[in-house]
Protein backbone atom coordinates (compact mmCIF):
# COMPACT_ATOMS: atom_id res chain seq x y z
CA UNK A 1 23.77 209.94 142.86
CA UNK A 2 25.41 209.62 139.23
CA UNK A 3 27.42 206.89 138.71
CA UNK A 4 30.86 208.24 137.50
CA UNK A 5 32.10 205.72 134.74
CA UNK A 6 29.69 206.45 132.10
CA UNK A 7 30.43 205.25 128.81
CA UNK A 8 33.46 202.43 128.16
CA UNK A 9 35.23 203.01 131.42
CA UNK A 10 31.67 201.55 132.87
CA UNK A 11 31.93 198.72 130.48
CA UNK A 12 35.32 198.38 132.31
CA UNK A 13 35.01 198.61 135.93
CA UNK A 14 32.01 198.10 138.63
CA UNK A 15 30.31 200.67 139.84
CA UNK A 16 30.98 202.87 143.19
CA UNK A 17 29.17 204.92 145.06
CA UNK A 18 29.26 208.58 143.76
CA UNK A 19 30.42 209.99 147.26
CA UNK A 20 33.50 209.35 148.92
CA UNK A 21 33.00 208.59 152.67
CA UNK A 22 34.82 206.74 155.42
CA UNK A 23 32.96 203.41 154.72
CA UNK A 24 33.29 200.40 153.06
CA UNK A 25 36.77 199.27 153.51
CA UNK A 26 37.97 198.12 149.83
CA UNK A 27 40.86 195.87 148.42
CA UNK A 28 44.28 198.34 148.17
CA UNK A 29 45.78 197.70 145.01
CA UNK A 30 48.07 199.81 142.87
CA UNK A 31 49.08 199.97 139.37
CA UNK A 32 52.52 199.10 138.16
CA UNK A 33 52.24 201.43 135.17
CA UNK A 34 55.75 202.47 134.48
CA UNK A 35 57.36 205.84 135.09
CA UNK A 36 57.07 208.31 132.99
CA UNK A 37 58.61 211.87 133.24
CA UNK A 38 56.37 215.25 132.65
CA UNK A 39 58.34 216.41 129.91
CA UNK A 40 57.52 213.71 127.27
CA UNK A 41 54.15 215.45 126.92
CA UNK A 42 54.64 217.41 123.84
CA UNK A 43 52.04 219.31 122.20
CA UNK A 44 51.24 217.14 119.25
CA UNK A 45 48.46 215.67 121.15
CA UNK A 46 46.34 219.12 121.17
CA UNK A 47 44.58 218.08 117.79
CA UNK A 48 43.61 214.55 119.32
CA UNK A 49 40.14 213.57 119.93
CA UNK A 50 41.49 211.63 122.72
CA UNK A 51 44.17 214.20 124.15
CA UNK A 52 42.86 214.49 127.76
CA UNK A 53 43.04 210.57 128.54
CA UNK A 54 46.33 210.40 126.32
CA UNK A 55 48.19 212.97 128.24
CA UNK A 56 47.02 211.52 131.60
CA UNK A 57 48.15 208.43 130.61
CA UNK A 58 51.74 210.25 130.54
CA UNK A 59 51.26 211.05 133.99
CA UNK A 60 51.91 209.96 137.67
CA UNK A 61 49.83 210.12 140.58
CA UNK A 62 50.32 209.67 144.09
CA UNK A 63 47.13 209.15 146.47
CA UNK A 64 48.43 209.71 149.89
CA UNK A 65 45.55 208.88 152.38
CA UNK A 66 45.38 206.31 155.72
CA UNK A 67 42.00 205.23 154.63
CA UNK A 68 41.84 202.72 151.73
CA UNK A 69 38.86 203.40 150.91
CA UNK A 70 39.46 206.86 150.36
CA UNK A 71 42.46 205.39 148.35
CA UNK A 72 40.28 203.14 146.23
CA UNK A 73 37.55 205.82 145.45
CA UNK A 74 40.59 208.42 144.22
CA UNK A 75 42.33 206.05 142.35
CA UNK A 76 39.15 204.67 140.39
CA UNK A 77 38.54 208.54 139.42
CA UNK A 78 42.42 208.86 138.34
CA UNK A 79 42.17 206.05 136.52
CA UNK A 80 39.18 206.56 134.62
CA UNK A 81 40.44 210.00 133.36
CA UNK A 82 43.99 207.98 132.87
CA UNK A 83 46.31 208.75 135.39
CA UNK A 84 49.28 206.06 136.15
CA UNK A 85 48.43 205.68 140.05
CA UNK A 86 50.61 204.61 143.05
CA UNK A 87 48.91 205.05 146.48
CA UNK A 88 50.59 205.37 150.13
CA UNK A 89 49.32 205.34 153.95
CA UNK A 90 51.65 207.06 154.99
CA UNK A 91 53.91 209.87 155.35
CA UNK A 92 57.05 207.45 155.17
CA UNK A 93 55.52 205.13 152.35
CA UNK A 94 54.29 208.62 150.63
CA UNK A 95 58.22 209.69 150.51
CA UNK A 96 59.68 205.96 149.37
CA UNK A 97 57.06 206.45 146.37
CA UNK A 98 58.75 209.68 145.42
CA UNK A 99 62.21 208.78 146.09
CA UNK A 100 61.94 205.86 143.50
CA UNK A 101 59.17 207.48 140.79
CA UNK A 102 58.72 210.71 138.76
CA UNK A 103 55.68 211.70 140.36
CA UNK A 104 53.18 214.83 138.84
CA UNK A 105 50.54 215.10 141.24
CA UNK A 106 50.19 214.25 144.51
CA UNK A 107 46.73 213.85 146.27
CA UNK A 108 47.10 214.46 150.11
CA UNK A 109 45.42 214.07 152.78
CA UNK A 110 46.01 216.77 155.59
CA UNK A 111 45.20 214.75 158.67
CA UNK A 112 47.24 211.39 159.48
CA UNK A 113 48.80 209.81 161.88
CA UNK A 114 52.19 210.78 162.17
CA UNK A 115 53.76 213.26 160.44
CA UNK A 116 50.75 215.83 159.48
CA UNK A 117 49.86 216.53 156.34
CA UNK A 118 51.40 220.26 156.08
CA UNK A 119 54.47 219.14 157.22
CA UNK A 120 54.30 216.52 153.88
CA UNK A 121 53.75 219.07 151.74
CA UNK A 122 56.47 221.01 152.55
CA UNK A 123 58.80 218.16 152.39
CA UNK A 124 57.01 217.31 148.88
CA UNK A 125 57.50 220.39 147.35
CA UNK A 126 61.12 220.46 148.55
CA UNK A 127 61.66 217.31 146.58
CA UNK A 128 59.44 217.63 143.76
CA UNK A 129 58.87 221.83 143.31
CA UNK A 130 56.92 221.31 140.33
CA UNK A 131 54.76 218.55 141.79
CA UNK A 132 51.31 219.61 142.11
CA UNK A 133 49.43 218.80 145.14
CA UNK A 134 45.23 219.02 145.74
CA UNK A 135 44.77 218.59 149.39
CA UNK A 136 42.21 216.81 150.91
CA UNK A 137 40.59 217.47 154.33
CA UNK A 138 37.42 217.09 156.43
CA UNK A 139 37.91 218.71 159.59
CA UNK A 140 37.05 222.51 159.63
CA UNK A 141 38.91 222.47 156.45
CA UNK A 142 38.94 225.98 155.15
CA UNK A 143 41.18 227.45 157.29
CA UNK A 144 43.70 224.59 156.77
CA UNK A 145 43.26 224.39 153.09
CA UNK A 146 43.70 228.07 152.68
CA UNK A 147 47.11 227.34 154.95
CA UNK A 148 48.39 224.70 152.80
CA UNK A 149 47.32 226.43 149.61
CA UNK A 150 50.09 229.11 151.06
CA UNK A 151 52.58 226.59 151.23
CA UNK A 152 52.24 225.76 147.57
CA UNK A 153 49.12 223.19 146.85
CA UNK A 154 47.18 223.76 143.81
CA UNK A 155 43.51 223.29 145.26
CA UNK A 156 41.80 221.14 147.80
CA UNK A 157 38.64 219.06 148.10
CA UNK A 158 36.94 218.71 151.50
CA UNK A 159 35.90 215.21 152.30
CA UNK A 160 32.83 213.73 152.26
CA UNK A 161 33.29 214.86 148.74
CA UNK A 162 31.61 214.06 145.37
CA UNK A 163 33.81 211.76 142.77
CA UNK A 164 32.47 214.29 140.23
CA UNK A 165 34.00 217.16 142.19
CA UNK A 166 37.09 215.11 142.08
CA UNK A 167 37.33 214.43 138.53
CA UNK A 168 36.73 218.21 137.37
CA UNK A 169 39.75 218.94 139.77
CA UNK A 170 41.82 216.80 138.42
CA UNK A 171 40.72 217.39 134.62
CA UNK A 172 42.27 221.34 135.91
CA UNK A 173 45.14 220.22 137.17
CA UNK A 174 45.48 217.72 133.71
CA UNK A 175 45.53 221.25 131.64
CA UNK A 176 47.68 222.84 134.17
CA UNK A 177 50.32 220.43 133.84
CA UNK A 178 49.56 220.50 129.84
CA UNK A 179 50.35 224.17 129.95
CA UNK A 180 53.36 224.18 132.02
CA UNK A 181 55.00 221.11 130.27
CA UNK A 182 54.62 223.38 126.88
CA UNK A 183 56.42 225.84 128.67
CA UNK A 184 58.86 223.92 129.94
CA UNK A 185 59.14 222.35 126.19
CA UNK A 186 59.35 225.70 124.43
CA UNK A 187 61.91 227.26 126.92
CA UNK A 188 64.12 223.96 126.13
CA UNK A 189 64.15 224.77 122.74
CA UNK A 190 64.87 228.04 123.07
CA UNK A 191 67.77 226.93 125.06
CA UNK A 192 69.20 224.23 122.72
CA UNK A 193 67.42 223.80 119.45
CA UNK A 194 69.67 220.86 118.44
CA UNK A 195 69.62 218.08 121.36
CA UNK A 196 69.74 217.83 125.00
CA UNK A 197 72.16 220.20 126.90
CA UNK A 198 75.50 219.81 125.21
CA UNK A 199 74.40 216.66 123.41
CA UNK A 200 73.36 216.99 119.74
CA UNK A 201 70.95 214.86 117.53
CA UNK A 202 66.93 215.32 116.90
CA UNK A 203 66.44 211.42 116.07
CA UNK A 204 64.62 209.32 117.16
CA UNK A 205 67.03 207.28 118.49
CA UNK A 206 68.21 210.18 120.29
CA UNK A 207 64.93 211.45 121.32
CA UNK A 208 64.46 208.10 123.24
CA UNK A 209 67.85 208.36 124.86
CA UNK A 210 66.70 211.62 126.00
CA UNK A 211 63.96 210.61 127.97
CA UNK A 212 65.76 207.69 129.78
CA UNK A 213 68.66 210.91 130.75
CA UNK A 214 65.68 212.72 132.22
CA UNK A 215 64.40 209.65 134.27
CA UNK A 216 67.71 208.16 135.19
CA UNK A 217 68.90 212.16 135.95
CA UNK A 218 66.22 212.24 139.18
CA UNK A 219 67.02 209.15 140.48
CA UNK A 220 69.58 208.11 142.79
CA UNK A 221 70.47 204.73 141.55
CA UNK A 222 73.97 203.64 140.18
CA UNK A 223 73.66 203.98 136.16
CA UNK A 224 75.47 201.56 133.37
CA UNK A 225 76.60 203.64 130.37
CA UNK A 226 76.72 200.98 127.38
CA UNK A 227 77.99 202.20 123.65
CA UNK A 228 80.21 201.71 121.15
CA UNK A 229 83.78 203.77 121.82
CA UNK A 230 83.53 207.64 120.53
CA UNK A 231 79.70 207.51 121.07
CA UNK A 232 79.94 210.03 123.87
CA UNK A 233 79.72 208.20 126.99
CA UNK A 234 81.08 211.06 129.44
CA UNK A 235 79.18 213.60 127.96
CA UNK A 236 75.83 211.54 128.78
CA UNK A 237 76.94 210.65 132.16
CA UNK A 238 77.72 214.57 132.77
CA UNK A 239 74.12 215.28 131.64
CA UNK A 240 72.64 213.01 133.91
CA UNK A 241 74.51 214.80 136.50
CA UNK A 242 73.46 218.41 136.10
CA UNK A 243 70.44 217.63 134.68
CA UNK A 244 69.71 216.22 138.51
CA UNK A 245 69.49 217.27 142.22
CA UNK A 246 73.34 216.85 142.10
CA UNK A 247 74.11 219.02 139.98
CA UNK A 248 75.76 221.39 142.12
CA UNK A 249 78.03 218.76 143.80
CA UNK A 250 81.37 217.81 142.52
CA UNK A 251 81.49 215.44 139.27
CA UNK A 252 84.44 213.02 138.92
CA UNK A 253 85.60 211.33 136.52
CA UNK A 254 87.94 208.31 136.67
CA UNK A 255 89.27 206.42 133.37
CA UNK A 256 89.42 202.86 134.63
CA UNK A 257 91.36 201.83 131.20
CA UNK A 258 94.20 204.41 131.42
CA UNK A 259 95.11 204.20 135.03
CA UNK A 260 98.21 201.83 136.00
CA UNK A 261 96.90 198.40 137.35
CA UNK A 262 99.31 199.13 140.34
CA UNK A 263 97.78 202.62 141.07
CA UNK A 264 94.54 202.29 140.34
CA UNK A 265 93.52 201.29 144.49
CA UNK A 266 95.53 204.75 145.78
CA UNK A 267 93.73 206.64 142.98
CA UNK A 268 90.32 205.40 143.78
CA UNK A 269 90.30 205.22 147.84
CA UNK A 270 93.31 206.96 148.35
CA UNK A 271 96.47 206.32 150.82
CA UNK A 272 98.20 207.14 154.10
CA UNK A 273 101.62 208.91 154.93
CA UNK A 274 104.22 205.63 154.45
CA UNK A 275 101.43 203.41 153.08
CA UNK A 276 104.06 202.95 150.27
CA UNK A 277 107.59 204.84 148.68
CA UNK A 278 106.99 208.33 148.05
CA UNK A 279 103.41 208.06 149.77
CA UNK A 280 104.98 211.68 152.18
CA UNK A 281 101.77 212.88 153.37
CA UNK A 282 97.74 210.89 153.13
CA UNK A 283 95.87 211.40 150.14
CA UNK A 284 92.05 211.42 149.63
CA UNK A 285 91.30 208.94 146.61
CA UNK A 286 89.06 210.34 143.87
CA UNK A 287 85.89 208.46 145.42
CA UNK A 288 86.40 210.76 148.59
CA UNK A 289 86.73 213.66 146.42
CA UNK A 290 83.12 212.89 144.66
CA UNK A 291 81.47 212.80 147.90
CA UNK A 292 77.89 214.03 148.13
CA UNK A 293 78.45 214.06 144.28
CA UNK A 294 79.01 211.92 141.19
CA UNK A 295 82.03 209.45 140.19
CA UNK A 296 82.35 208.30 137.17
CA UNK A 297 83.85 205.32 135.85
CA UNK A 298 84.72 205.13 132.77
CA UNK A 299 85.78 201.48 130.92
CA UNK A 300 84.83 200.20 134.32
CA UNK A 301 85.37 196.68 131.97
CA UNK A 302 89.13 197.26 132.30
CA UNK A 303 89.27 196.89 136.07
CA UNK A 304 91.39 194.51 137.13
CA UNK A 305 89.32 191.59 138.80
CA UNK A 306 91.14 192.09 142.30
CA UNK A 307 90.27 195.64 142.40
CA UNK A 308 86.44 195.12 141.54
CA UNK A 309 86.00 193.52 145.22
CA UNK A 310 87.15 196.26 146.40
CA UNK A 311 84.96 198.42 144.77
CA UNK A 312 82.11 196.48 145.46
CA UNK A 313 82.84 196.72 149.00
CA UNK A 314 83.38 200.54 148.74
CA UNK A 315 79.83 200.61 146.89
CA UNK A 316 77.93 198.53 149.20
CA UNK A 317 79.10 199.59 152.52
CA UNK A 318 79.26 203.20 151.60
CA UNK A 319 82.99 203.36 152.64
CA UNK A 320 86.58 203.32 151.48
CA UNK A 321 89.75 202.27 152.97
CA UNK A 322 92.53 203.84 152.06
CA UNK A 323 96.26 201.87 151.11
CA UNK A 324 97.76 201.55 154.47
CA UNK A 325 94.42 203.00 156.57
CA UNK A 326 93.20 200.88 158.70
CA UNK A 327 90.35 203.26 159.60
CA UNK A 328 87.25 203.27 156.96
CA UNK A 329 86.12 206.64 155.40
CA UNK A 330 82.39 206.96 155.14
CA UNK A 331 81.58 208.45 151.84
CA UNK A 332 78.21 209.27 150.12
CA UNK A 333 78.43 209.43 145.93
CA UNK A 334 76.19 208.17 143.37
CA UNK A 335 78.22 206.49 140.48
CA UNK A 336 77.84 206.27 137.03
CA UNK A 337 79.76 203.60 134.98
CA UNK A 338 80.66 203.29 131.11
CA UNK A 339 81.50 200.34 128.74
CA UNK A 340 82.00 199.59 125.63
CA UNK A 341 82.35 195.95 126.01
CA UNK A 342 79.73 193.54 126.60
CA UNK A 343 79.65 192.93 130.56
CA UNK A 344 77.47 189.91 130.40
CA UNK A 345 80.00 188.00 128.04
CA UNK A 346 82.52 189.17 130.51
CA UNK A 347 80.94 187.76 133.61
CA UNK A 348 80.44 184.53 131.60
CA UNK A 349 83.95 184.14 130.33
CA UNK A 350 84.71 185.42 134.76
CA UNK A 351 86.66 188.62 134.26
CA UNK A 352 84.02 190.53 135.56
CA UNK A 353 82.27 189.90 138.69
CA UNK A 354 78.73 188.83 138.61
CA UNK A 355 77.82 190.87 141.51
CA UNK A 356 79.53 193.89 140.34
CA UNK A 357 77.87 194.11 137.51
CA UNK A 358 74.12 193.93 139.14
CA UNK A 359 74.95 196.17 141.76
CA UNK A 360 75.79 198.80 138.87
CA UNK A 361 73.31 197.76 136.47
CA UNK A 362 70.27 198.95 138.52
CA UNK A 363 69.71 201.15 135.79
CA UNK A 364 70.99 200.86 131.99
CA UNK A 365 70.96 203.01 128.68
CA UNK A 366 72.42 202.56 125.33
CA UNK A 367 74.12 204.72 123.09
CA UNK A 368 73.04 204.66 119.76
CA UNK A 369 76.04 204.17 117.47
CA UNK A 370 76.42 207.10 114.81
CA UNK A 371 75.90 204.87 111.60
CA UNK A 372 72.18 204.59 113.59
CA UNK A 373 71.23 207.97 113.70
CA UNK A 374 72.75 209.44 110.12
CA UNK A 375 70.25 211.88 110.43
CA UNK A 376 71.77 213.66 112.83
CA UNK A 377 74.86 214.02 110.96
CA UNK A 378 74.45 217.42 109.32
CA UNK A 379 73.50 218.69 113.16
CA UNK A 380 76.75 217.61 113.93
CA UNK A 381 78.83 218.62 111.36
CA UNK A 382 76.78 222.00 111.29
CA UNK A 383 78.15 222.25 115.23
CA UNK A 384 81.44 221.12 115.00
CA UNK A 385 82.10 224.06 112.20
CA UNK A 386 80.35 226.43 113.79
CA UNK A 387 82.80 225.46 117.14
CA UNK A 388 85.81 225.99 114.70
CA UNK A 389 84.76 229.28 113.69
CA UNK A 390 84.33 230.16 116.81
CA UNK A 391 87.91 229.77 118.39
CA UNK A 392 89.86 230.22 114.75
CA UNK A 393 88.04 233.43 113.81
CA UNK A 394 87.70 231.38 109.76
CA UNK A 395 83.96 230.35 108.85
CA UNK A 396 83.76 227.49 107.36
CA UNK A 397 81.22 225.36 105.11
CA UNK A 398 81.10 222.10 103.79
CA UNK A 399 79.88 221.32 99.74
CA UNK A 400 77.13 219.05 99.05
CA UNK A 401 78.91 216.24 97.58
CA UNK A 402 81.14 215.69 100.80
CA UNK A 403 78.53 215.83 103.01
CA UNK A 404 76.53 213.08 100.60
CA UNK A 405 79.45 210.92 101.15
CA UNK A 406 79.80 211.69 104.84
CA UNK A 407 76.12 210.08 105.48
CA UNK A 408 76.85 206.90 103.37
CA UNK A 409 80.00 206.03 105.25
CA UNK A 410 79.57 203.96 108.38
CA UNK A 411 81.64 206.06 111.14
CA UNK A 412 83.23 202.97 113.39
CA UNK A 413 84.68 205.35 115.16
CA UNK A 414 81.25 207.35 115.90
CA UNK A 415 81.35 211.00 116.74
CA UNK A 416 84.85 211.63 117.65
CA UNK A 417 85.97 210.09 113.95
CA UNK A 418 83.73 212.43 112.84
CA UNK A 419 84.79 215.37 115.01
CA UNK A 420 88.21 214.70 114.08
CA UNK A 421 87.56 214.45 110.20
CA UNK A 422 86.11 217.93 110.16
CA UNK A 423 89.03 219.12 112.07
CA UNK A 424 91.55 217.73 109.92
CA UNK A 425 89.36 219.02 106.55
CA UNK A 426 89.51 222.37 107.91
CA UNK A 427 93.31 222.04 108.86
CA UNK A 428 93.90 220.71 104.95
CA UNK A 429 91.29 222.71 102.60
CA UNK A 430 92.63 225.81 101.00
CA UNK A 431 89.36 227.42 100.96
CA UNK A 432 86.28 227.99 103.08
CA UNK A 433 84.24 225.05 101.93
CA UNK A 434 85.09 221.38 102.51
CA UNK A 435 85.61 219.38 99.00
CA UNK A 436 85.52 215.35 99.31
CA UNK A 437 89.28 215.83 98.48
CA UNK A 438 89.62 217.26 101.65
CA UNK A 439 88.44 214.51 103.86
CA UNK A 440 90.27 211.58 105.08
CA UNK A 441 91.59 208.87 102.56
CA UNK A 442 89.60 206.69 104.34
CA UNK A 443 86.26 208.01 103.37
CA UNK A 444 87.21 208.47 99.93
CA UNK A 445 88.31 205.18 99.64
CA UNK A 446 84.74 204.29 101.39
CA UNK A 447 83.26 205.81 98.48
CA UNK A 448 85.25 203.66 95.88
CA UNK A 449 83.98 200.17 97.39
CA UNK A 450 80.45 201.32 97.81
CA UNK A 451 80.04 203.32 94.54
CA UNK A 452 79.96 201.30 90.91
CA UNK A 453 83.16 202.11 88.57
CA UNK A 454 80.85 204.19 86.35
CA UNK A 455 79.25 206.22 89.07
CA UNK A 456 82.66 207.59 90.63
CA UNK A 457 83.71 210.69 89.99
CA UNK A 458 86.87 210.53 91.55
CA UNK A 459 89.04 207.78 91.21
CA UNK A 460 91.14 206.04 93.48
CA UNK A 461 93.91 208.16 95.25
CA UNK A 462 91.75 210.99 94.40
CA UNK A 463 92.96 211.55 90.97
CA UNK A 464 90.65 213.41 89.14
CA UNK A 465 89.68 212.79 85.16
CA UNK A 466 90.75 215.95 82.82
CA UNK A 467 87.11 217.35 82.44
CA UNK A 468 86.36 217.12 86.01
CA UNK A 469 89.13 219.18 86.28
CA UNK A 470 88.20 221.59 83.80
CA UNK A 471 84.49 222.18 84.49
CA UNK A 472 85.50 222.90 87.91
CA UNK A 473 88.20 225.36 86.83
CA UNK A 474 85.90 227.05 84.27
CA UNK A 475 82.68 227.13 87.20
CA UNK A 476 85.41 228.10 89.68
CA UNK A 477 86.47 231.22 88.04
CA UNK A 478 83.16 232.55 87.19
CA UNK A 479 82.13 232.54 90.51
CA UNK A 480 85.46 234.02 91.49
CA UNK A 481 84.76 236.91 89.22
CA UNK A 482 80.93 237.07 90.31
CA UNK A 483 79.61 236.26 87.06
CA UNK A 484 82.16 237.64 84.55
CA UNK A 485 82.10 235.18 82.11
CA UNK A 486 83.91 237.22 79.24
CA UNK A 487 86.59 237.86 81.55
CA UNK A 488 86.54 234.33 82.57
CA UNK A 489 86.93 233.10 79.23
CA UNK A 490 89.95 236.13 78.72
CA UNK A 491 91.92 234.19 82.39
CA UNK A 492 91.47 230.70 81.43
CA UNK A 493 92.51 231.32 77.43
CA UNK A 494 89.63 230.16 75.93
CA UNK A 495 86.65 231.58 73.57
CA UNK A 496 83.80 232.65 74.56
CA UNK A 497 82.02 230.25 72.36
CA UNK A 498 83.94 227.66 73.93
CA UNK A 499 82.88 228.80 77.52
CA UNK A 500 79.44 229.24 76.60
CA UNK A 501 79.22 225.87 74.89
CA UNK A 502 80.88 224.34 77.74
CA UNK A 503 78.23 225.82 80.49
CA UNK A 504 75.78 224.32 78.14
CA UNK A 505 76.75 220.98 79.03
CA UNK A 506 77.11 221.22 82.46
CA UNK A 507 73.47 222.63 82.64
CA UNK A 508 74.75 225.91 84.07
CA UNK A 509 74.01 228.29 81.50
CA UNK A 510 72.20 231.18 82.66
């Protein structure tokens, strides 16, 4: 018999027994590796020496098996290629595992107690349709493994089986997964070449925010949305919605901070007929109309302290009551909140409830302010023009020297100061391109604190020195006359000696 980990991994770990049998019962252990989904595999491994263990070590694996030491000898072969491993014994452990992680493959055995093992893999690839399953079996196994292969595994090993046999099916699956997560990559970018879904940036900070969207997006857990105002809260919480298994339930979005104090408990839960004056007929409250779905609450900060009890209640005990009910509603929603305030000083100073605040930060993300991502700034302004040619019918463009001063100012007012800057440009600029006189006074007047004296080319209140004025008119009317610099000269009254001394100094003579 070989002895499997050759090499370092031997160095690492004792030695087992190259067969796997139903013997020696071993210690059941599992690794705590964290989560990671499929699709950060991206294909600039391929040149790496060490690409196979690198892009296992991206991914999950579930040993499902009632007999630990068929466990242990599994997960010492995952591990050794470099598979993150969780293990179950059981159908109903098996399930918890997936509920809770992104798993990739699943290693199952066909005969256990309780549910079988076909009916598991039906119920896994109902879950998880892209999780690939190898089988495992020793009882007249062929005609069983040929069944489950029908019902969607990717291959099966027949026990007593040979760890080698087990790590060549597993280095298969490895560059199946490797080939259908460049797929899945390349069909993304085909499908938005600028960001996630309707969200735009390529940096890094973004890229990271993307891959906590795609983890929080399959889970079921409540999710705290933290980030400066303008940052694009909502649209993040909306693409962890239909990014997800709910995305074909009802999204709902409630704005905690605009709501009256007094309405805020009808709006949420709802009321019945005569609960109140006016109150004619009952009314389901905006958590009933998210049910099965997603709520949203947005500046859940702002909610007055009496009403956070209540919604605590509602959250825990999966039920509302409406104003003047004295029946509870059961209701099933996963919620999503947003901030931009800092929750823990708020729970310190006690306007917000300790317990609130755990029970919705289960899981957390953070927006990256726009000032720390200015890389993504041309994406953005390249999208919000092209949106603005779209519904006005005018293209538009922006000049070199406004977008220079459009990444040196900070943005405290993130995205939507910038959406609304390009809007108002386009609503001000006589022409088709975007001059720095066109943007707000408040970015010009960025550019005379941050800029020395000597350095500005446009003074304050965007006056603008005599022969700034006149290169531009003599530049602007030779490329209004596509090159016609004799009849240039003949418009603006000047020589031609003059012009072509003049486009000598500004280095544009051609």
């Amino acid at each position: 018999m070989m002895d499997l980990y050759s090499g370092s991994a031997a160095e690492r770990r004792p030695s087992h027994t190259a067969n796997v049998s139903h013997g020696t019962r071993l210690r059941d252990t599992s690794t705590t590796n964290p989560a990671v989904p499929l699709s950060t595999i991206i294909g600039a491994l391929a040149m790496d020496p060490d690409r196979d263990k690198a892009e296992a070590n991206l991914l999950n694996l579930l040993i499902v098996d009632d007999e630990r030491s068929i466990r242990e000898g599994c997960r010492d072969v995952a591990q050794g290629i470099g598979y993150s491993t969780y293990i179950a014994d059981n159908a109903e452990h098996a399930f918890r595992v997936l509920d809770t992680t992104s798993i990739d493959v699943v290693l199952l055995d066909l005969r256990m107690p309780g549910l079988g093992g076909l009916e598991v893999l039906k119920e896994v690839k109902r879950r998880r349709p892209e999780t690939v399953v190898v089988v495992m079996t020793g009882y007249a196994s062929v005609q069983s493994a040929v069944q489950a292969m029908k019902q969607g595994a990717y291959d099966y090993v027949t026990k007593p089986f040979n760890l080698e046999e087990l790590r060549l099916i597993l280095d298969r699956v490895l560059g199946h997964l490797q080939m259908s997560s460049e797929n899945r990559i390349l069909r993304q970018q085909v499908k938005s070449k600028e960001g996630f879904g309707a969200i735009i940036g390529r940096s890094p900070e973004m890229e990271k925010l993307y891959r906590i969207i795609s983890k929080a997006a399959h889970s079921s857990h409540p999710v705290l949305i933290l980030g400066e105002s303008g940052t694009g809260k909502e649209l993040v919480a909306r693409s962890i919605h239909f990014s997800g298994p709910y995305r074909d339930k009802p999204f709902v979005a409630v704005d905690c901070g605009s709501l009256v104090p007094s309405l805020i408990e009808s709006e949420l839960f709802g009321y019945v007929k005569g609960a109140f004056t006016g109150a004619n007929k009952n009314k389901d409250g905006l958590m009933q109309a998210a049910d099965g779905g997603t709520i949203f609450l947005d500046e859940i900060g702002e909610l007055p302290i009496d009403l956070q009890s209540k919604l605590l209640r509602a959250l825990q005990e999966k039920e509302v009551r409406p104003v003047g009910g004295t029946k509870p509603v059961p209701i099933d929603v996963r919620v999503l909140a947003a901030t931009n305030r800092e929750l823990e000083q708020a729970v310190a100073q006690g306007t917000f409830r300790k317990d609130l605040y755990f029970r919705l930060n289960v899981l957390s993300l953070r927006i990256p302010q726009l000032r720390q991502r200015k890389q993504d700034i041309p994406l953005l302004v390249g999208h919000f023009l092209e949106r603005l040619t779209r519904s006005t019918g005018v293209p538009r463009n922006i000049s070199d020297d406004a977008l220079k001063l459009m990444l040196s100012y900070d943005w405290p007012g993130n995205i939507r100061e910038l959406e609304n800057c390009i809007e108002r440009a386009c609503a001000l600029t006589s022409g088709p391109t975007i001059h720095i006189a066109d943007l707000p006074t408040s970015i010009q007047n960025w550019r005379e604190q941050s800029e020395p004296t000597a350095e500005r080319a446009v003074p304050r209140r965007g006056i603008m020195p005599i022969s700034e004025m006149e290169k531009l008119a003599i530049l602007g009317a030779i490329d209004l006359l596509h090159g016609d610099k004799l009849e240039a000269a003949r418009l603006l009254g000047i020589g031609k000696t003059t012009l072509y001394r003049k486009l000598k100094e500004y280095g544009a003579l051609q």
